[in-house]
N, C-alpha and C. Protein backbone atom coordinates (compact mmCIF):
# COMPACT_ATOMS: atom_id res chain seq x y z
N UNK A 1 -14.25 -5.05 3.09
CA UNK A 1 -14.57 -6.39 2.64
C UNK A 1 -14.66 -7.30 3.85
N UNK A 2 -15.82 -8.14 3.82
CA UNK A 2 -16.12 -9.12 4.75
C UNK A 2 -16.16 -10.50 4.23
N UNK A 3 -15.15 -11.37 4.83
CA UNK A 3 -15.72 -12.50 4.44
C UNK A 3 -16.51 -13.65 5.24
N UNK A 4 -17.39 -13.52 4.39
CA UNK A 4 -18.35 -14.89 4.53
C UNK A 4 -18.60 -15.92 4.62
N UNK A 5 -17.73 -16.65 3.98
CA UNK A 5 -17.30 -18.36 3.95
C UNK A 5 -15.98 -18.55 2.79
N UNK A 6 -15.40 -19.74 2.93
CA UNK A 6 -14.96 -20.33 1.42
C UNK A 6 -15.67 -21.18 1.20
N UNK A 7 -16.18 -21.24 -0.33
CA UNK A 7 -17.14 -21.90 -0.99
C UNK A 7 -16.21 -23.29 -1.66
N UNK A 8 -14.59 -22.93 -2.00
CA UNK A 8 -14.07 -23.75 -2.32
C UNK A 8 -12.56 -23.66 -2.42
N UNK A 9 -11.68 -24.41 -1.72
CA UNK A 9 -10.40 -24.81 -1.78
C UNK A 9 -9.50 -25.31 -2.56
N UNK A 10 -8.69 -25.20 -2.80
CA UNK A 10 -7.52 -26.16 -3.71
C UNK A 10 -6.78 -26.36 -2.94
N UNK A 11 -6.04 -27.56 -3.20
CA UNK A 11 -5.15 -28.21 -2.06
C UNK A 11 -3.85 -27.33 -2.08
N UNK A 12 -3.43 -27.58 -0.25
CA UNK A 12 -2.33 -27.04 0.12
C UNK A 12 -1.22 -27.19 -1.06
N UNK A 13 -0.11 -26.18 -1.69
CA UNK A 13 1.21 -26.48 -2.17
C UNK A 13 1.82 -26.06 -0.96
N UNK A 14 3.07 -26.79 -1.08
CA UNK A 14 4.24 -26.51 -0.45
C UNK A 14 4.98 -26.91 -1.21
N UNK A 15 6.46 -26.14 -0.31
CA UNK A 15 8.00 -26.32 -1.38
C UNK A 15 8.96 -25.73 -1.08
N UNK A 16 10.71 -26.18 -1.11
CA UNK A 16 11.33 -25.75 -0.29
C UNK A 16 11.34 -24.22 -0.15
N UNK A 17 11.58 -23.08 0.34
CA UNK A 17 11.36 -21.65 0.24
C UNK A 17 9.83 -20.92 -0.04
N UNK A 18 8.84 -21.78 0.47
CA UNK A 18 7.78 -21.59 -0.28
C UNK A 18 6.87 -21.51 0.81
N UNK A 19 6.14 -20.86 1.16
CA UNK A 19 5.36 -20.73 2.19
C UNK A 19 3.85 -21.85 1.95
N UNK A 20 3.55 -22.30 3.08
CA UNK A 20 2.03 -23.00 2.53
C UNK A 20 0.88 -22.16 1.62
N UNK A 21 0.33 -22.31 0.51
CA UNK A 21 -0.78 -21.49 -0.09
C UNK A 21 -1.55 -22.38 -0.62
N UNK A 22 -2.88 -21.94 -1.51
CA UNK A 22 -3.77 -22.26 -1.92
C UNK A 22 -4.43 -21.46 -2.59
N UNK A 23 -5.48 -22.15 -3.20
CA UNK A 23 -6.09 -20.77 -4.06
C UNK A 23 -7.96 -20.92 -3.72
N UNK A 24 -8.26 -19.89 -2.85
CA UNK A 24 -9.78 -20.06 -2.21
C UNK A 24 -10.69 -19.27 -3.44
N UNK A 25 -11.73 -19.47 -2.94
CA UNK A 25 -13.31 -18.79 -3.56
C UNK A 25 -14.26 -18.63 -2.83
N UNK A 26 -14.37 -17.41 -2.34
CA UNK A 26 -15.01 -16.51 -1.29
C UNK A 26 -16.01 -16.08 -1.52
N UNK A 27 -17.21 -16.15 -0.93
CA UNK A 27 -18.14 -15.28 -0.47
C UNK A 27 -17.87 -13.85 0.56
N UNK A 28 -17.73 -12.70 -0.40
CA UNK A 28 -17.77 -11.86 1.14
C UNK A 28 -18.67 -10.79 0.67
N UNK A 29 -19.20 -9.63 1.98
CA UNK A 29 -19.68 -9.09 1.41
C UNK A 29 -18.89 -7.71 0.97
N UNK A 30 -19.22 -6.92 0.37
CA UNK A 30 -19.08 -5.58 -0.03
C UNK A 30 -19.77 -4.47 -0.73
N UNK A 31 -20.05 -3.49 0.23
CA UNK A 31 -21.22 -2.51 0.05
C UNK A 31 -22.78 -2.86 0.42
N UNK A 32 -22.56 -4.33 1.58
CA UNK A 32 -23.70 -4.52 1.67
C UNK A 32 -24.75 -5.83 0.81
N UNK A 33 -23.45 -5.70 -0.26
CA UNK A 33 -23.70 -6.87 -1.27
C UNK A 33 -22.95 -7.89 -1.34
N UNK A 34 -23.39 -9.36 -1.53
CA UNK A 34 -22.25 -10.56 -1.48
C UNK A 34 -21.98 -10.54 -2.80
N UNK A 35 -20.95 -10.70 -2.69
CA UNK A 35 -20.04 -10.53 -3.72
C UNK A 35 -19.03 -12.29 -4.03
N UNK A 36 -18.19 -12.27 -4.97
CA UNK A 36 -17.08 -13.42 -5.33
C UNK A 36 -16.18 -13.31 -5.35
N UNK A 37 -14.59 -13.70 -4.63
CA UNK A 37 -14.01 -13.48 -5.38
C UNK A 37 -12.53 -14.98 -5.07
N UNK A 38 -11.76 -14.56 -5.92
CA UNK A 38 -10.69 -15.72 -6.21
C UNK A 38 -9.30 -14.93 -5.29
N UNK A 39 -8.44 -15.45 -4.18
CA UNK A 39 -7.30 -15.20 -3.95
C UNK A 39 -6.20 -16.25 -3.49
N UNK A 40 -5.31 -15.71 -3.61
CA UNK A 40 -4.18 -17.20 -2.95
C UNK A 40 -3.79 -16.57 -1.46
N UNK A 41 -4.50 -17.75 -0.95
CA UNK A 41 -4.72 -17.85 0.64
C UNK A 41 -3.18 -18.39 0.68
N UNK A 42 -2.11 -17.25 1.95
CA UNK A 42 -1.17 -18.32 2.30
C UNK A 42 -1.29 -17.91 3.65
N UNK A 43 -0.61 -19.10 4.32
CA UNK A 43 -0.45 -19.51 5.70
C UNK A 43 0.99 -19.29 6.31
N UNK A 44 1.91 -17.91 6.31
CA UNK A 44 2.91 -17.28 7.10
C UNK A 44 3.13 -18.35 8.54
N UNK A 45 4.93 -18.86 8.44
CA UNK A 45 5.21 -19.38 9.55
C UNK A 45 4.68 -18.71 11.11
N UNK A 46 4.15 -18.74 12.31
CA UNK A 46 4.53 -17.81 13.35
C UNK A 46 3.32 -16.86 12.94
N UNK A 47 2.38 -16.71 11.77
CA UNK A 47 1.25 -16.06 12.25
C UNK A 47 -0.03 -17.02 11.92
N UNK A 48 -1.11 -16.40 13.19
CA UNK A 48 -2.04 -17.52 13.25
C UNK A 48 -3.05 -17.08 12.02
N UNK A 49 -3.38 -15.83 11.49
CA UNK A 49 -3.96 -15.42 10.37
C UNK A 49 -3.75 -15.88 9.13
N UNK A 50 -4.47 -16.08 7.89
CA UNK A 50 -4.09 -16.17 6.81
C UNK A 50 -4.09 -15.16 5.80
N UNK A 51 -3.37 -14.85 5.31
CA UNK A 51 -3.05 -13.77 4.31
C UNK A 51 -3.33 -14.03 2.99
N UNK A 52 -4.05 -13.43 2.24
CA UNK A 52 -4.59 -13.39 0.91
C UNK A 52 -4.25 -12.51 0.34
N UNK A 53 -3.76 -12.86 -1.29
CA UNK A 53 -2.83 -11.88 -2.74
C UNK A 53 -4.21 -12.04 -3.40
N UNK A 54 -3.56 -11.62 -4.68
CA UNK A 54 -3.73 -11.59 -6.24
C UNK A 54 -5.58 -11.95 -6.19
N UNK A 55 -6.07 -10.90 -5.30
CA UNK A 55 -7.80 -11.10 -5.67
C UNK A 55 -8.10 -10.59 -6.80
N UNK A 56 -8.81 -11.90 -7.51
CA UNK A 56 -10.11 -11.07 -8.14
C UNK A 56 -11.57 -11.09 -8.30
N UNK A 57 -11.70 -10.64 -8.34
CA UNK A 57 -13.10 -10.18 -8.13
C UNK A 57 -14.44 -9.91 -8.70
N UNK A 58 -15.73 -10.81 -8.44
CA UNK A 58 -16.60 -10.27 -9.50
C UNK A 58 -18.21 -10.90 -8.85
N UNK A 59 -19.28 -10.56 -9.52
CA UNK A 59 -20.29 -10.35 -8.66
C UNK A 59 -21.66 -11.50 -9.54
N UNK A 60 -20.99 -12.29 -10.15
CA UNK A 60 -21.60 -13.66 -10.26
C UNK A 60 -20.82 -14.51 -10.23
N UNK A 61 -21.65 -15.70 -9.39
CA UNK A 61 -20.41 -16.76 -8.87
C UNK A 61 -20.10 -17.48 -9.83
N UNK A 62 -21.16 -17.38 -10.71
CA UNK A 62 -20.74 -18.25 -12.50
C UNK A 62 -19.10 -17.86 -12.64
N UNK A 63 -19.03 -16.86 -12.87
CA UNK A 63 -17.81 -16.04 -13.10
C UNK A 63 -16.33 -16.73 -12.51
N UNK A 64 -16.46 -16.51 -10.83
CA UNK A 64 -16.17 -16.55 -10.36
C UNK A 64 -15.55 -18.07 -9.79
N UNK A 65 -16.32 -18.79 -10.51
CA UNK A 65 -16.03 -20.55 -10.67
C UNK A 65 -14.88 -20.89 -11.32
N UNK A 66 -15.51 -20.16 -12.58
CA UNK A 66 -14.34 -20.37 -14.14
C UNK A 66 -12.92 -20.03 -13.75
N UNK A 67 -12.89 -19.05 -13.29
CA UNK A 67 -11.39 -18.10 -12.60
C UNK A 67 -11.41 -18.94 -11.99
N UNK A 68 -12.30 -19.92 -10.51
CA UNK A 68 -10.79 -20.52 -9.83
C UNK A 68 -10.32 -21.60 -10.79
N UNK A 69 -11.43 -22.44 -11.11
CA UNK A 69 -11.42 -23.26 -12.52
C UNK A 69 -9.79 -22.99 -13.07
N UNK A 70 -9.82 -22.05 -13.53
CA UNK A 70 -8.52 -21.30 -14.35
C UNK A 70 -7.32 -21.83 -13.48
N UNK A 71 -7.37 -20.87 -12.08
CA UNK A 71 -5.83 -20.80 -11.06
C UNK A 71 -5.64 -22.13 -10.80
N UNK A 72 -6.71 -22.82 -11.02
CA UNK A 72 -6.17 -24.42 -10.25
C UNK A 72 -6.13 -25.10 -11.02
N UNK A 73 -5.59 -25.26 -12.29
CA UNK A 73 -5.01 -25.90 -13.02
C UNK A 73 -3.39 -26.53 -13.19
């Protein structure tokens, strides 16, 4: 999996014991094909990378709206 851009953000949470996160919507590709998908981007003290959970995944961005639509509520 490659990613391509974020198409769209939700604002930073924070909280005591809680690492910085968010919930992105990605363009990446896979198999050659761009693809969609939804994960919670967090930001680990001490590393400069961001680490992404709970993807999912799907191959119209219609789709793929509604779901973040959904997490960022």
């Amino acid at each position: 999996m490659e990613i391509k851009g974020i198409i769209k953000q939700s604002g930073w949470k924070t909280g005591h014991g809680v690492d910085p996160h968010c919930i992105v919507l990605l363009m990446i590709e896979k198999g050659g094909k761009n693809e969609y998908t939804t994960h919670e981007m967090v930001k680990r003290p001490g590393k400069k990378a961001m680490e992404f959970y709970s993807g999912h995944y799907y191959t119209k961005i219609e789709d793929a709206l509604k779901d973040f639509n959904k997490r960022t509520k």
